[in-house]
Protein backbone atom coordinates (compact mmCIF):
# COMPACT_ATOMS: atom_id res chain seq x y z
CA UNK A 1 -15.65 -57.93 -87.17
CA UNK A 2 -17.39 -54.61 -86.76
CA UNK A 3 -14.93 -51.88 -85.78
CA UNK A 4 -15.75 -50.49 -81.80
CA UNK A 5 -16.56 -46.85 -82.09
CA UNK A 6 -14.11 -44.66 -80.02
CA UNK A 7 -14.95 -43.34 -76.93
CA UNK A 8 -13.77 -40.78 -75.37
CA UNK A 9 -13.83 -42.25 -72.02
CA UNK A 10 -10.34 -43.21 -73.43
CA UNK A 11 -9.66 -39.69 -72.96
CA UNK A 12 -7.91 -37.46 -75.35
CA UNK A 13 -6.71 -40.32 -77.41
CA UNK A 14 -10.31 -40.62 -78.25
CA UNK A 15 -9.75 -37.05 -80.18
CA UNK A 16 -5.94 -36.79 -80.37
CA UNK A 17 -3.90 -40.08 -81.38
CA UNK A 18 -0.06 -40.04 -80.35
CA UNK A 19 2.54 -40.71 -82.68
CA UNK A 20 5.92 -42.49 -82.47
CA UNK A 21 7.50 -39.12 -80.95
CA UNK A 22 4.55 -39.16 -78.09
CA UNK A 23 3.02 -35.88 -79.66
CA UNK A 24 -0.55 -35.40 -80.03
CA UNK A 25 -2.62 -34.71 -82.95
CA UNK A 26 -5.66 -35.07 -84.78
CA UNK A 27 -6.66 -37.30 -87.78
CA UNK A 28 -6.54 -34.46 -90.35
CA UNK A 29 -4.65 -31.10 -90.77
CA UNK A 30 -2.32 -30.77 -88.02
CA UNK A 31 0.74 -28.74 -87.43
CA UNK A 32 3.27 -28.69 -84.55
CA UNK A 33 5.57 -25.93 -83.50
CA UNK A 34 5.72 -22.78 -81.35
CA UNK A 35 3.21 -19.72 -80.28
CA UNK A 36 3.57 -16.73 -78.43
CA UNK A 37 2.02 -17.06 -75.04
CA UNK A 38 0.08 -13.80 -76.00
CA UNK A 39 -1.58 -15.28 -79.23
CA UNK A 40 -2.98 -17.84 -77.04
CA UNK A 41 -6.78 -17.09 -75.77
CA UNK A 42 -8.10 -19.63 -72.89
CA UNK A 43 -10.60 -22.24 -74.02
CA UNK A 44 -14.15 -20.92 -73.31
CA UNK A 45 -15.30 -23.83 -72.81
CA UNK A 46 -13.13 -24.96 -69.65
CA UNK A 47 -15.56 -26.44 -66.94
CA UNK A 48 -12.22 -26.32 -64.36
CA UNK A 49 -12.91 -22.85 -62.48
CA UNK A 50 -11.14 -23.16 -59.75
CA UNK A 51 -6.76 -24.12 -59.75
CA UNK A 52 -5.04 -24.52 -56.81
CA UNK A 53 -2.51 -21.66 -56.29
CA UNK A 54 0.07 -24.10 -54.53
CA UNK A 55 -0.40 -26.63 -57.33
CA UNK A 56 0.19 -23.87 -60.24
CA UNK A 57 3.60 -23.02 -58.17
CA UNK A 58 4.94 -26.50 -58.34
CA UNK A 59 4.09 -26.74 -62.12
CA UNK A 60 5.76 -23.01 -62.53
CA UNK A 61 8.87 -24.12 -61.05
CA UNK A 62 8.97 -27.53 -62.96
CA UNK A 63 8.27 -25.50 -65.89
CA UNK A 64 11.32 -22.48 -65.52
CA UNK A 65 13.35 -25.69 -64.55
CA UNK A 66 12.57 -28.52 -67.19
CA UNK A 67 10.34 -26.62 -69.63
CA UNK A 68 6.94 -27.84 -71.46
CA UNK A 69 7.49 -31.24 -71.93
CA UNK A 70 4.07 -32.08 -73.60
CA UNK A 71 2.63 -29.41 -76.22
CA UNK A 72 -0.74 -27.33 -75.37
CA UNK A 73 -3.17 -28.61 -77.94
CA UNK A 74 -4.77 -25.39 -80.04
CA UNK A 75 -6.85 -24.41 -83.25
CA UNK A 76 -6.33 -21.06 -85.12
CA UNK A 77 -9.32 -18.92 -84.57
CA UNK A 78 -8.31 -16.01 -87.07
CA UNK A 79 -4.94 -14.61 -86.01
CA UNK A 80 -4.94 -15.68 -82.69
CA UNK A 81 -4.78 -19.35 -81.75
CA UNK A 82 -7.78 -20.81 -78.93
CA UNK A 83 -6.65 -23.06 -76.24
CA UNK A 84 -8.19 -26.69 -76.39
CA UNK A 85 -6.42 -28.93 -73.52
CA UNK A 86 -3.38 -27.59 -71.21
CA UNK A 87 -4.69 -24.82 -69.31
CA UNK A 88 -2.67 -25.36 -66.53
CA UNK A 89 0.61 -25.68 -68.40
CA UNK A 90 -0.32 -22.71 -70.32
CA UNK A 91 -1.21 -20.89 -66.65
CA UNK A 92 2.21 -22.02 -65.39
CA UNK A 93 3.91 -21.63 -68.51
CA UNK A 94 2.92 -17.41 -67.80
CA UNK A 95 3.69 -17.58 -64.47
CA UNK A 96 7.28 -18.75 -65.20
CA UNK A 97 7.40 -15.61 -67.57
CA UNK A 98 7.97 -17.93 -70.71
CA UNK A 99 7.68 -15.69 -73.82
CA UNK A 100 6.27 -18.95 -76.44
CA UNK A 101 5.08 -22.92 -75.83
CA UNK A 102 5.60 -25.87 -77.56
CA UNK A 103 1.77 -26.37 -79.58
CA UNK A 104 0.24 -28.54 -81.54
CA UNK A 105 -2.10 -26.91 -84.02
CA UNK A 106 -5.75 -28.79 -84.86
CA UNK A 107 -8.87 -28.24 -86.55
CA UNK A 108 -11.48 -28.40 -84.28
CA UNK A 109 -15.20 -27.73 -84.47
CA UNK A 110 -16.80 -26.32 -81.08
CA UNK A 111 -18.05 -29.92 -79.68
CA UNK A 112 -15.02 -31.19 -80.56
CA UNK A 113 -13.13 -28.56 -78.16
CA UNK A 114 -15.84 -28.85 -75.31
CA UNK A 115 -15.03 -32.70 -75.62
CA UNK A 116 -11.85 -32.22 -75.22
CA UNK A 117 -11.95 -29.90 -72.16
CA UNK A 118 -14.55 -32.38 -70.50
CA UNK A 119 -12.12 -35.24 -71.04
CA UNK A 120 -8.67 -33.65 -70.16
CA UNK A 121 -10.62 -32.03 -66.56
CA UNK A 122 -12.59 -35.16 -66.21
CA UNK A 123 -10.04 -38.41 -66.39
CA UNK A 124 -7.02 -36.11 -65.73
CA UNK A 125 -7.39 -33.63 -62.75
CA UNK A 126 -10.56 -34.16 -61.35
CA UNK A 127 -12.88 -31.82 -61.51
CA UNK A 128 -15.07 -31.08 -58.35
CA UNK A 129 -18.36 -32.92 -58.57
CA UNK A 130 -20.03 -29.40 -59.13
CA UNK A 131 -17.78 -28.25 -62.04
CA UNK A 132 -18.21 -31.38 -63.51
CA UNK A 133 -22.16 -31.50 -63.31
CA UNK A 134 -21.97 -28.15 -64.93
CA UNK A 135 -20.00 -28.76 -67.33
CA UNK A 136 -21.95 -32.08 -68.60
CA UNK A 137 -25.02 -29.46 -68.42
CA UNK A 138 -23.66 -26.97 -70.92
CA UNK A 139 -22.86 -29.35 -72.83
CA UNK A 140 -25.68 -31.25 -73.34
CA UNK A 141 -27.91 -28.21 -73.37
CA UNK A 142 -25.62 -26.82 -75.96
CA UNK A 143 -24.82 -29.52 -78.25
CA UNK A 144 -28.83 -31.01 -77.70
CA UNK A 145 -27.55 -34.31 -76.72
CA UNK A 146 -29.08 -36.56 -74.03
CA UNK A 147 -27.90 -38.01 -71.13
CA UNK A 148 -27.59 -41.20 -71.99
CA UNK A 149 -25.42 -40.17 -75.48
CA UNK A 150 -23.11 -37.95 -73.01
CA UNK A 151 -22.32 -40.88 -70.86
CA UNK A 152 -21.92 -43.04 -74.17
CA UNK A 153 -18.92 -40.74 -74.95
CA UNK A 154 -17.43 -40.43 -72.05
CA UNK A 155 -17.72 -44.35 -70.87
CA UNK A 156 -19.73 -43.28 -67.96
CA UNK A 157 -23.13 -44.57 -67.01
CA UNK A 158 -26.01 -42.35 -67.32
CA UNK A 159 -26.85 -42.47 -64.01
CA UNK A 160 -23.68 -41.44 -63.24
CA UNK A 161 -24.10 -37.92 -65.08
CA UNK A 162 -27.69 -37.76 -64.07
CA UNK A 163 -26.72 -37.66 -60.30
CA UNK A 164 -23.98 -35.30 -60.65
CA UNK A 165 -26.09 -33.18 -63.00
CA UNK A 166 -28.95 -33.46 -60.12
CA UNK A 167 -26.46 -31.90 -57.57
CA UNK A 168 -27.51 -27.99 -59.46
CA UNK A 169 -30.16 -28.62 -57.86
CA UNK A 170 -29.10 -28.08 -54.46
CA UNK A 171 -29.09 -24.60 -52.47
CA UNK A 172 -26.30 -22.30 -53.94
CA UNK A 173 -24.72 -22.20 -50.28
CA UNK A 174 -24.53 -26.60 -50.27
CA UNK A 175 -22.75 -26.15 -53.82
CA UNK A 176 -20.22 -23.83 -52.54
CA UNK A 177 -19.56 -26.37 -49.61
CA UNK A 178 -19.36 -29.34 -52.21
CA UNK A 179 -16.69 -26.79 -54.72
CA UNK A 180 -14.65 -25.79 -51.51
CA UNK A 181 -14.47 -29.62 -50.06
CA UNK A 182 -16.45 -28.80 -46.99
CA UNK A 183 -18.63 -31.64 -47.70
CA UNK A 184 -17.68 -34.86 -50.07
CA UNK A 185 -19.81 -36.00 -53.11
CA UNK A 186 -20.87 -38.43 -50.63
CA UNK A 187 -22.86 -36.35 -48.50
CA UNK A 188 -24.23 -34.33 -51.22
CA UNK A 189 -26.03 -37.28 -52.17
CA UNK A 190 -27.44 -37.89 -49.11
CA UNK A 191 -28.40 -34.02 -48.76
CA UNK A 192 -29.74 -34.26 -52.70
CA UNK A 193 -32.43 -36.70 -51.04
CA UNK A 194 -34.19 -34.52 -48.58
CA UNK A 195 -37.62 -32.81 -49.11
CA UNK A 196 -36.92 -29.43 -48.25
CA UNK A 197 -33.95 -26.74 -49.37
CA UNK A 198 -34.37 -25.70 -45.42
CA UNK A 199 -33.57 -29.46 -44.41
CA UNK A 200 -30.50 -29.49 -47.00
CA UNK A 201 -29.11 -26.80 -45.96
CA UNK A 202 -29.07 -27.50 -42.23
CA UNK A 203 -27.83 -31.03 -42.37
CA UNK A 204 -25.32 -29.33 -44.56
CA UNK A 205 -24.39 -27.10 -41.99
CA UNK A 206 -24.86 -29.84 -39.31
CA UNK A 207 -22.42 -32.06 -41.10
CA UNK A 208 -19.42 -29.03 -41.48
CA UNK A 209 -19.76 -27.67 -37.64
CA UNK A 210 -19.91 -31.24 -36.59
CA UNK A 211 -17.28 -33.35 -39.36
CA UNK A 212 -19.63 -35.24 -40.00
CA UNK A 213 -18.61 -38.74 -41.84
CA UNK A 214 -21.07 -39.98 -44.86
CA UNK A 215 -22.38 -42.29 -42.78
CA UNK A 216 -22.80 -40.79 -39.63
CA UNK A 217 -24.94 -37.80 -41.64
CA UNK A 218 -26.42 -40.71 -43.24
CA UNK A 219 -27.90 -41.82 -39.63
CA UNK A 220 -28.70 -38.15 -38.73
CA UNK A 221 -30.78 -38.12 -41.30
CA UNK A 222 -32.50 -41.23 -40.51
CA UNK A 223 -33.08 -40.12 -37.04
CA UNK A 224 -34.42 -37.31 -37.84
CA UNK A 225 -36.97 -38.95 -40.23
CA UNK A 226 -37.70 -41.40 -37.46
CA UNK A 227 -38.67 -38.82 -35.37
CA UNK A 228 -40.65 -37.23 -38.13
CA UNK A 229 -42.47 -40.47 -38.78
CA UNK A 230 -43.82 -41.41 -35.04
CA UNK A 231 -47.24 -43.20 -35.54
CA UNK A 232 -50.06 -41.16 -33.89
CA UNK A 233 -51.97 -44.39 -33.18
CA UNK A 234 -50.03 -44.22 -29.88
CA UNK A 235 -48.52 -41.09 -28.69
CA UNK A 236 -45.67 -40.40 -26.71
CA UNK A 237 -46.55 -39.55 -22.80
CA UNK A 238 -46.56 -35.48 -22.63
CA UNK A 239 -44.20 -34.43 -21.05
CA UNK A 240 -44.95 -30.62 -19.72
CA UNK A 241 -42.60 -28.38 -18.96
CA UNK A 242 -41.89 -27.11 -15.56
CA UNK A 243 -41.31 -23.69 -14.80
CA UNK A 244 -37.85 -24.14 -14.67
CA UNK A 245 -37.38 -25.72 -18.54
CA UNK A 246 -39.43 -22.74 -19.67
CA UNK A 247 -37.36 -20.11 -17.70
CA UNK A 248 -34.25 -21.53 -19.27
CA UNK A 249 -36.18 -21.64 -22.82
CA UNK A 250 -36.52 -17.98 -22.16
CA UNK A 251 -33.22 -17.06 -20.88
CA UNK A 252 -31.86 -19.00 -24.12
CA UNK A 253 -34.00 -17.49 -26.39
CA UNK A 254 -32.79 -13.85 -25.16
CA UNK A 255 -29.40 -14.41 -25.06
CA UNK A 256 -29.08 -16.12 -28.41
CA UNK A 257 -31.93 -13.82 -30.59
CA UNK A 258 -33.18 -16.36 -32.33
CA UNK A 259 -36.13 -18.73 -31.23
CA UNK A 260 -35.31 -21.73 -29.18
CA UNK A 261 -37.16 -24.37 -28.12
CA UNK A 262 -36.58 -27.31 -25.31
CA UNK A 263 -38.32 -30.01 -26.19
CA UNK A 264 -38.85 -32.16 -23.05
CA UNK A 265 -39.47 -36.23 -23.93
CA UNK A 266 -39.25 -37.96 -20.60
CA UNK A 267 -38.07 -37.33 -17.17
CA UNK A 268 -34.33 -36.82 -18.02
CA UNK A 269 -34.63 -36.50 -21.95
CA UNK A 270 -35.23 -34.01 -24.58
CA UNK A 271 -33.94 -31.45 -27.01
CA UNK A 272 -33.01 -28.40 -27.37
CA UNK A 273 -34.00 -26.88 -31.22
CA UNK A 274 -32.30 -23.30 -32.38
CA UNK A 275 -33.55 -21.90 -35.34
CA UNK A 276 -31.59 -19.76 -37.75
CA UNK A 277 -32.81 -18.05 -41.01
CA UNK A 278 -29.83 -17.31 -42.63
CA UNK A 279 -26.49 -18.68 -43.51
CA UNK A 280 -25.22 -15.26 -41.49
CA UNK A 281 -27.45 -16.07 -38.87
CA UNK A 282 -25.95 -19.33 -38.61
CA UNK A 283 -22.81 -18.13 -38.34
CA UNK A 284 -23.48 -15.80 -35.78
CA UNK A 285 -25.07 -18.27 -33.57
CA UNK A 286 -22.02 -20.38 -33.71
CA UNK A 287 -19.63 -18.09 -32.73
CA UNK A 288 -22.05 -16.77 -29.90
CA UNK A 289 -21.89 -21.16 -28.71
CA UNK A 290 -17.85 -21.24 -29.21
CA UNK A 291 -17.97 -18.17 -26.79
C-alpha cells in the first residue's frame, strides 16, 4: 500500500515527530539542550501580531512557577539561534526574567520555518481570520505555491484559504474591526459580498453601533438590496414632503453638519438617511446622537 504523504494539517508533527520522552524534533540533525534567552531572535516569519497582554501574564506566572515544560523549537542562524514555534513561551519566558530555555535545535530551510509558524498559530492559538489570510498570502506569494497546494498542506480546503485570503480585500478600517473582534469572520463574509467599499464600510459600522448578529446584518443587507431593486414597471405613490418634513430635514441637517435626508414613503412611513464621509465623521455623528 502506497504510503499517505504527511500533512501538516497534523500540525507540527507533520515537521517535528515526538519521541518516547515527548520532545520534539526533526528527521535529521537535531540537538536538545539550553540557550540564552538573548541568543534567541523571534521568527520573522510569525503571522501572530497581536498577544493578549492578560494571556502572556498567566503564562509568565505559570512559567516563574513551573518552568518551560515543552522546549522552544530553533535553528542556528550563525551565532545566534532563530525562533521557529514557541513565541509565546519564549515572550513569557522574558517576562518572568528567565536568563536560558529549554530548546530543541533543527535544521530548517525558510518554508520549512514559515510552515511551522502557520501550523503552530493556525491549529494551536487561533489566529484572527486577518492574520491568518495574511499569513497564507506571504506565503504563497513567497514560496510561489497555489492555493490549492497551500490548503493540501495544511488539510484545509481551498476555498477555505481563498475566502480568508479574499478578506485583504476589504477597507483597511473593516480589517481592523475583524483583528480587534468588533465584527466576527461571519460578518466579514457577508460585508466581503457587497459592491461598493462605501457599502462595506457602513454596514460595518451599522453592525458595531448596532451589535449586530450574522444574521440579522445578513437581513440588513437584504433589505437594503430590496429596496435597491424596486421594479420601475410600477412605482411607489410619491409621497411629497410637507413643509413641516422639510423644516425638520433642515433643522437636522444644521445641527448634525452633515447632509440628511427624510425620505417620506407613505402617510406615516419613511426614513431618515445621514451621510458621513469619514470614519471620524462617523464617529462624531454618533456621539453628537448619544448626546
Amino acid at each position: 500500500m502506497e504510503a499517505t504523504k504527511p500533512r501538516l494539517g497534523r500540525g507540527l508533527d507533520a515537521l517535528l515527530s515526538t519521541n518516547s520522552n515527548g520532545n520534539m524534533h526533526h528527521e535529521g540533525k537535531s540537538a536538545a539542550g539550553r540557550v540564552s534567552v538573548g541568543e534567541i531572535q523571534q521568527n520573522p516569519y510569525q503571522p501572530r501580531k497581536r498577544f493578549d497582554d492578560e494571556e502572556m501574564q498567566h503564562l509568565a506566572a505559570s512559567i516563574r512557577e513551573h518552568g518551560i515544560l515543552q522546549p522552544l523549537v530553533v535553528r542556528q542562524i550563525g551565532e545566534q539561534f532563530q525562533l521557529i514555534a514557541g513565541e509565546r513561551r519564549l515572550r513569557a519566558a522574558q517576562a518572568a526574567g528567565l536568563g536560558d530555555v529549554p530548546v530543541h535545535i533543527v535544521e530548517f530551510n525558510d518554508q520549512q520555518v514559515y510552515e511551522a509558524a502557520l501550523v503552530e498559530n493556525i491549529q494551536r492559538s487561533d489566529l484572527n481570520p486577518i492574520e491568518k489570510a495574511q499569513g497564507f498570502k506571504d506565503y504563497i506569494e513567497r514560496f510561489g505555491m497555489s492555493q490549492e497546494q497551500l490548503g493540501a498542506k495544511l488539510g484545509m480546503d481551498r476555498t477555505t484559504i481563498s475566502n480568508l485570503v479574499g478578506l485583504l480585500n476589504l477597507p483597511a478600517d473593516v480589517q481592523d474591526a475583524v483583528r480587534l473582534g468588533q465584527i466576527s469572520l461571519g460578518h466579514a463574509k457577508i460585508l466581503k459580498g457587497l459592491s461598493s467599499a462605501e457599502q462595506q464600510l457602513a454596514f460595518c459600522h451599522e453592525t458595531i453601533l448596532r451589535g449586530y448578529s450574522v444574521h440579522a446584518l445578513e437581513q440588513a443587507v437584504k433589505a437594503s438590496r430590496s429596496e435597491d431593486a424596486e421594479p420601475t414597471s410600477s412605482p411607489r405613490t410619491v409621497v411629497e414632503k410637507t413643509s413641516h418634513v422639510s423644516s425638520v430635514e433642515n433643522e437636522l441637517r444644521q445641527r448634525l453638519a452633515c447632509r440628511v435626508e427624510i425620505k417620506v414613503k407613505a402617510k406615516d412611513k419613511g426614513q431618515i438617511v445621514i451621510a458621513f464621509d469619514s470614519n471620524d465623521d462617523f464617529e462624531r455623528l454618533i456621539d453628537t446622537l448619544r448626546k
